[in-house]
Protein backbone atom coordinates (compact mmCIF):
# COMPACT_ATOMS: atom_id res chain seq x y z
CA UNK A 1 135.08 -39.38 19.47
CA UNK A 2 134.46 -42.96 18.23
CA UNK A 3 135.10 -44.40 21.86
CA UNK A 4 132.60 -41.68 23.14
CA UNK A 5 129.88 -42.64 20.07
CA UNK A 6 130.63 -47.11 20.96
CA UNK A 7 130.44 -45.86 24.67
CA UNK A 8 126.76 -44.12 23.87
CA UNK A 9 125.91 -46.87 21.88
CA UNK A 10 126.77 -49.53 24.60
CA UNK A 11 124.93 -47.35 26.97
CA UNK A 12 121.63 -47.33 24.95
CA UNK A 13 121.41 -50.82 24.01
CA UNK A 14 122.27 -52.02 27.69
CA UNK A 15 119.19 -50.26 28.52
CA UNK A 16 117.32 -51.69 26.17
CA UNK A 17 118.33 -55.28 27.03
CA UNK A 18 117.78 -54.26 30.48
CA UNK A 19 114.11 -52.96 30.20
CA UNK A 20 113.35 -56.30 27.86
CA UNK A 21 115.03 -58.43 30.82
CA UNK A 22 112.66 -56.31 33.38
CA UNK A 23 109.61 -56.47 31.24
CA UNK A 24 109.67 -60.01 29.78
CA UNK A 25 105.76 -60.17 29.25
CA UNK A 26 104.50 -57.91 26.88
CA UNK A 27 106.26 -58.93 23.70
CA UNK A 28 106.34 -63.20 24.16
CA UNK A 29 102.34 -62.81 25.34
CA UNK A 30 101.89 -60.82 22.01
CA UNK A 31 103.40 -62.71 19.72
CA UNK A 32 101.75 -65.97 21.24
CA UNK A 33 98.48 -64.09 21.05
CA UNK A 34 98.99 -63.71 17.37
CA UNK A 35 100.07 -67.21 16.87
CA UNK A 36 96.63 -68.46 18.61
CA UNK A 37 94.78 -66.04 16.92
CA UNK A 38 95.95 -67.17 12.99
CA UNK A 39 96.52 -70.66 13.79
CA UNK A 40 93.01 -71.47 14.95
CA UNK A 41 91.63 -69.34 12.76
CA UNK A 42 93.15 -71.93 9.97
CA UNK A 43 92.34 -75.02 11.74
CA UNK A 44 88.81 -74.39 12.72
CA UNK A 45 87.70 -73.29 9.13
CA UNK A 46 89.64 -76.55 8.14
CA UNK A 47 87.57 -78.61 10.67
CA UNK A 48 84.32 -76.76 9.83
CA UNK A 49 84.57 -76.37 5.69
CA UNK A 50 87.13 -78.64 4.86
CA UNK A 51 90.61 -78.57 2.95
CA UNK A 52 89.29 -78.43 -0.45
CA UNK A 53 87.58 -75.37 0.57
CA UNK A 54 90.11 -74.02 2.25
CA UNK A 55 93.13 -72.20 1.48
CA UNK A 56 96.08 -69.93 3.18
CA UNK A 57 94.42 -66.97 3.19
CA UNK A 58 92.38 -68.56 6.21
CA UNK A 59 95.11 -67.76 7.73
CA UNK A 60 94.27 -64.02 8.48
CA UNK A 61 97.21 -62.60 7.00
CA UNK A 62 97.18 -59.42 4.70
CA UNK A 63 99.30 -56.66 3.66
CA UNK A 64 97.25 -53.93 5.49
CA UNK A 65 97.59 -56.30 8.66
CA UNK A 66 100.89 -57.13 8.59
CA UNK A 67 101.50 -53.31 7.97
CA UNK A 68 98.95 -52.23 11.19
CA UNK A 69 101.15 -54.91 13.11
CA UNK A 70 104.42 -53.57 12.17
CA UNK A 71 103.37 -49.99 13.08
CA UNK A 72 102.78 -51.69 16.41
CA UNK A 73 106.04 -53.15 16.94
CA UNK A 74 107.92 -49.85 16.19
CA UNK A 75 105.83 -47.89 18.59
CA UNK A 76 106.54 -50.05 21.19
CA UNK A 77 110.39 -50.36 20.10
CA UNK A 78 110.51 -46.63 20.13
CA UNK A 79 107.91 -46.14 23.48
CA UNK A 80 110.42 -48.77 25.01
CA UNK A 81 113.10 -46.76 24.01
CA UNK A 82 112.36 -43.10 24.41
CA UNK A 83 109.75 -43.60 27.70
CA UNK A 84 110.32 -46.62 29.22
CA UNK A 85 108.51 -45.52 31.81
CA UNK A 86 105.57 -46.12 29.87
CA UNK A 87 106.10 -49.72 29.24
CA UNK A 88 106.57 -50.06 32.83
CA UNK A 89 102.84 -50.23 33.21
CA UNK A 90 101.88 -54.11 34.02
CA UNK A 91 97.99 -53.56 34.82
CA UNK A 92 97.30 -52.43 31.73
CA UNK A 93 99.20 -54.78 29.93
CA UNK A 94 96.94 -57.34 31.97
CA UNK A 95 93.98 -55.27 30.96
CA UNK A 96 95.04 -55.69 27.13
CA UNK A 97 95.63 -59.65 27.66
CA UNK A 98 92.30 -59.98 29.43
CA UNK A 99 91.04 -58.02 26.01
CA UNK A 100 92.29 -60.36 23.77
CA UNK A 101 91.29 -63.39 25.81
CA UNK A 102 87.65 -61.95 25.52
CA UNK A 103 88.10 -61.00 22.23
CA UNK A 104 89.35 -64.51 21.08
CA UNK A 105 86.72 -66.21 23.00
CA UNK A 106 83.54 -64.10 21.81
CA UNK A 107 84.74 -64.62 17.80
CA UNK A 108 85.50 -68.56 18.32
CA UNK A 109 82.39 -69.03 19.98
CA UNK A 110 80.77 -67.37 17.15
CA UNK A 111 82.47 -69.51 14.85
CA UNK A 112 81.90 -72.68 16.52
CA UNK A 113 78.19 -71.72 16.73
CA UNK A 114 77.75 -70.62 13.29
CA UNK A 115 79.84 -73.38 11.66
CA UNK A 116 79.74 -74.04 7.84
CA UNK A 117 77.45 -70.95 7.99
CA UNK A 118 80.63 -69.20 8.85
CA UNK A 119 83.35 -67.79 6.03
CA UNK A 120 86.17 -66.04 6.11
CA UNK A 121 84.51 -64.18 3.01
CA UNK A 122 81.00 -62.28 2.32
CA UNK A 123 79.30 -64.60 0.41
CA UNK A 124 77.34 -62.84 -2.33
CA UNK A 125 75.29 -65.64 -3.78
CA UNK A 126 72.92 -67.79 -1.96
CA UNK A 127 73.74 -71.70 -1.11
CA UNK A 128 70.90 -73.92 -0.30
CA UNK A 129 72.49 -75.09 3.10
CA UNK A 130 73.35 -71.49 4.17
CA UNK A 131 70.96 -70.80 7.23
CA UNK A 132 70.66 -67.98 9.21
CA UNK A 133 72.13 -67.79 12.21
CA UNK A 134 70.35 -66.10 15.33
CA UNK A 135 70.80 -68.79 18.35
CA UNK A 136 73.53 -68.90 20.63
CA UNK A 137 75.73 -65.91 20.97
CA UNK A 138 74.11 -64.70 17.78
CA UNK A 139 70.83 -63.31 20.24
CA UNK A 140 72.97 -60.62 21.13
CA UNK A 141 75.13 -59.37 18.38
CA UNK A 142 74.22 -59.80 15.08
CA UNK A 143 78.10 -60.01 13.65
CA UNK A 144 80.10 -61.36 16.91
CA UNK A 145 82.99 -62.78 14.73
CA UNK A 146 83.89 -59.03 14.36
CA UNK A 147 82.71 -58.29 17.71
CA UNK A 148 85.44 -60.68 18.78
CA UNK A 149 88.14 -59.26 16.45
CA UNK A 150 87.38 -55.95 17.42
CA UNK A 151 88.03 -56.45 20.65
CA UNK A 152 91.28 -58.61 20.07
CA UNK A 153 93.05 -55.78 17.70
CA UNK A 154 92.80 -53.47 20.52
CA UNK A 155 94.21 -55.98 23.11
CA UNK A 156 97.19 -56.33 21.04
CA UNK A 157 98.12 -52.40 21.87
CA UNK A 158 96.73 -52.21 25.20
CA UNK A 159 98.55 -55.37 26.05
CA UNK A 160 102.01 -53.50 24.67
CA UNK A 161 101.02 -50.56 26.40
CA UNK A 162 101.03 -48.47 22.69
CA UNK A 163 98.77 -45.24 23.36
CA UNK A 164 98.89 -44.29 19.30
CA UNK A 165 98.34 -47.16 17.71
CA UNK A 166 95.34 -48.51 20.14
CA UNK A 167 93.57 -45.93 19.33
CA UNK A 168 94.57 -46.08 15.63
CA UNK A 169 93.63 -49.70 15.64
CA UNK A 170 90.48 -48.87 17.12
CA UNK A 171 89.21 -46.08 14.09
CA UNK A 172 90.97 -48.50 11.60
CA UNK A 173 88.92 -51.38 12.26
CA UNK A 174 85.95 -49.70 13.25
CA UNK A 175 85.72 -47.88 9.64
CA UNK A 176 86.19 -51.50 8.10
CA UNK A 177 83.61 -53.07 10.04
CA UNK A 178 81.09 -50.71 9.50
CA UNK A 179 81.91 -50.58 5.74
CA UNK A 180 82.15 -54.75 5.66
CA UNK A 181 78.47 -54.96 7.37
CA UNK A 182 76.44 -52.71 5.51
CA UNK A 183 78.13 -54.72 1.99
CA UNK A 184 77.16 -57.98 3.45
CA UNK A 185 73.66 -57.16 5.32
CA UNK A 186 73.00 -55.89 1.54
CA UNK A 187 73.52 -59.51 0.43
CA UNK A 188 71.98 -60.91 3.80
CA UNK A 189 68.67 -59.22 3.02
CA UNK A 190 68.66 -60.71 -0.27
CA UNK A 191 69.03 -63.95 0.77
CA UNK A 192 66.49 -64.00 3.54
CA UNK A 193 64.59 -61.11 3.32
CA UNK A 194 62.33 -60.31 6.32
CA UNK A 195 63.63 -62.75 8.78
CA UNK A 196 67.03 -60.70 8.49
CA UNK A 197 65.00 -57.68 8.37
CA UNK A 198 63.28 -58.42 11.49
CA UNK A 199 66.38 -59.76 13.00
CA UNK A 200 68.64 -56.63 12.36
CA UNK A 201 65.69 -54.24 14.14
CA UNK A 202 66.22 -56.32 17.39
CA UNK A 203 69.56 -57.20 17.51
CA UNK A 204 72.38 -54.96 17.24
CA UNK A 205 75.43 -55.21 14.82
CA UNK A 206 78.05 -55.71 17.99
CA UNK A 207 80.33 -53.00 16.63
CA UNK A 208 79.79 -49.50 18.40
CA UNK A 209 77.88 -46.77 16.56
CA UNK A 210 77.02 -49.70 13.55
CA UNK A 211 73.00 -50.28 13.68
């Protein structure tokens, strides 16, 4: 009984070596994804802001986040394990990597663009050298930072081919989004009143369904 329960257990994790073996894409392009993403993310709001303003959590990282990326790890684990079949699907892995690359590029261009008018938090009181933004990338999408992001998230699942938690990702960040940009276009409007005004009636948020 024990040789038949090693022999099982052999069996299963020589599969599982052998689909990782097969499939050597999806996990090493993720996890350098994710290391682009949160390094840069530092290092540009470094470069832009400086390091006395500047701290760790410029990094990206949160509990919520690391949770959503765990969730995204076991799906694929278990996917991997129970329907490999599924993981077997390269072009849409290369549809979730050309997702991220978009995704990456539309939020550091906004970035880049808005520079020290960028932060990694809503800022709720006025500075005298905060400007708004509405050149560049900004003409088309009012919030492209989460544009960007929005678009990145999903890549990470459609890159691992992970049906449940793409679309999870998807509501999840869509519901903070929208709650995140009506808070800060409160503060917006105070700040600059009917330029934003007018600004917001011709450009669109950039997140789906978010005015």
């Amino acid at each position: 009984m024990i040789d038949g329960a090693a022999t099982l257990i052999n069996s299963e994790m020589s599969e599982l070596v052998g689909f990782a073996m097969s499939h050597p894409v999806q996990l090493p392009c993720f996890f350098v994804a994710l290391f682009i993403f949160h390094i840069s993310e530092f290092l540009l709001a470094l470069l832009i802001h400086g390091s006395e303003k500047v701290s760790t959590s410029s990094f990206l990282f949160s509990k919520e986040y690391i949770l959503a990326m765990t969730c995204g790890l076991l799906e694929y684990g278990m996917e991997a394990f129970y329907v490999p079949s599924l993981k077997s699907k390269m072009h849409i892995s290369f549809i979730g990597l050309t997702l991220l690359c978009v995704g990456e590029a539309i939020r550091k261009t906004a970035i880049l663009t808005a520079k020290q008018n960028f932060t990694h938090d809503i800022k709720i009181y006025h500075h005298e050298n905060h400007e708004l933004v509405t050149h560049g990338v900004y003409r088309f999408v009012r919030h492209p930072s989460y544009l960007g992001f929005f678009i990145w998230s999903a890549g990470t699942q459609v890159l691992l081919v992970n049906p449940i938690c793409t679309v999870g990702y998807m509501i999840v960040t869509w519901r903070y989004f929208a709650q995140r940009i009506s808070f800060e276009e409160y503060f917006l409007r105070q700040f600059f009143g009917k330029q934003y005004i007018d600004y917001a009636r011709r450009v669109h948020s950039g997140i789906p369904f978010v005015k």
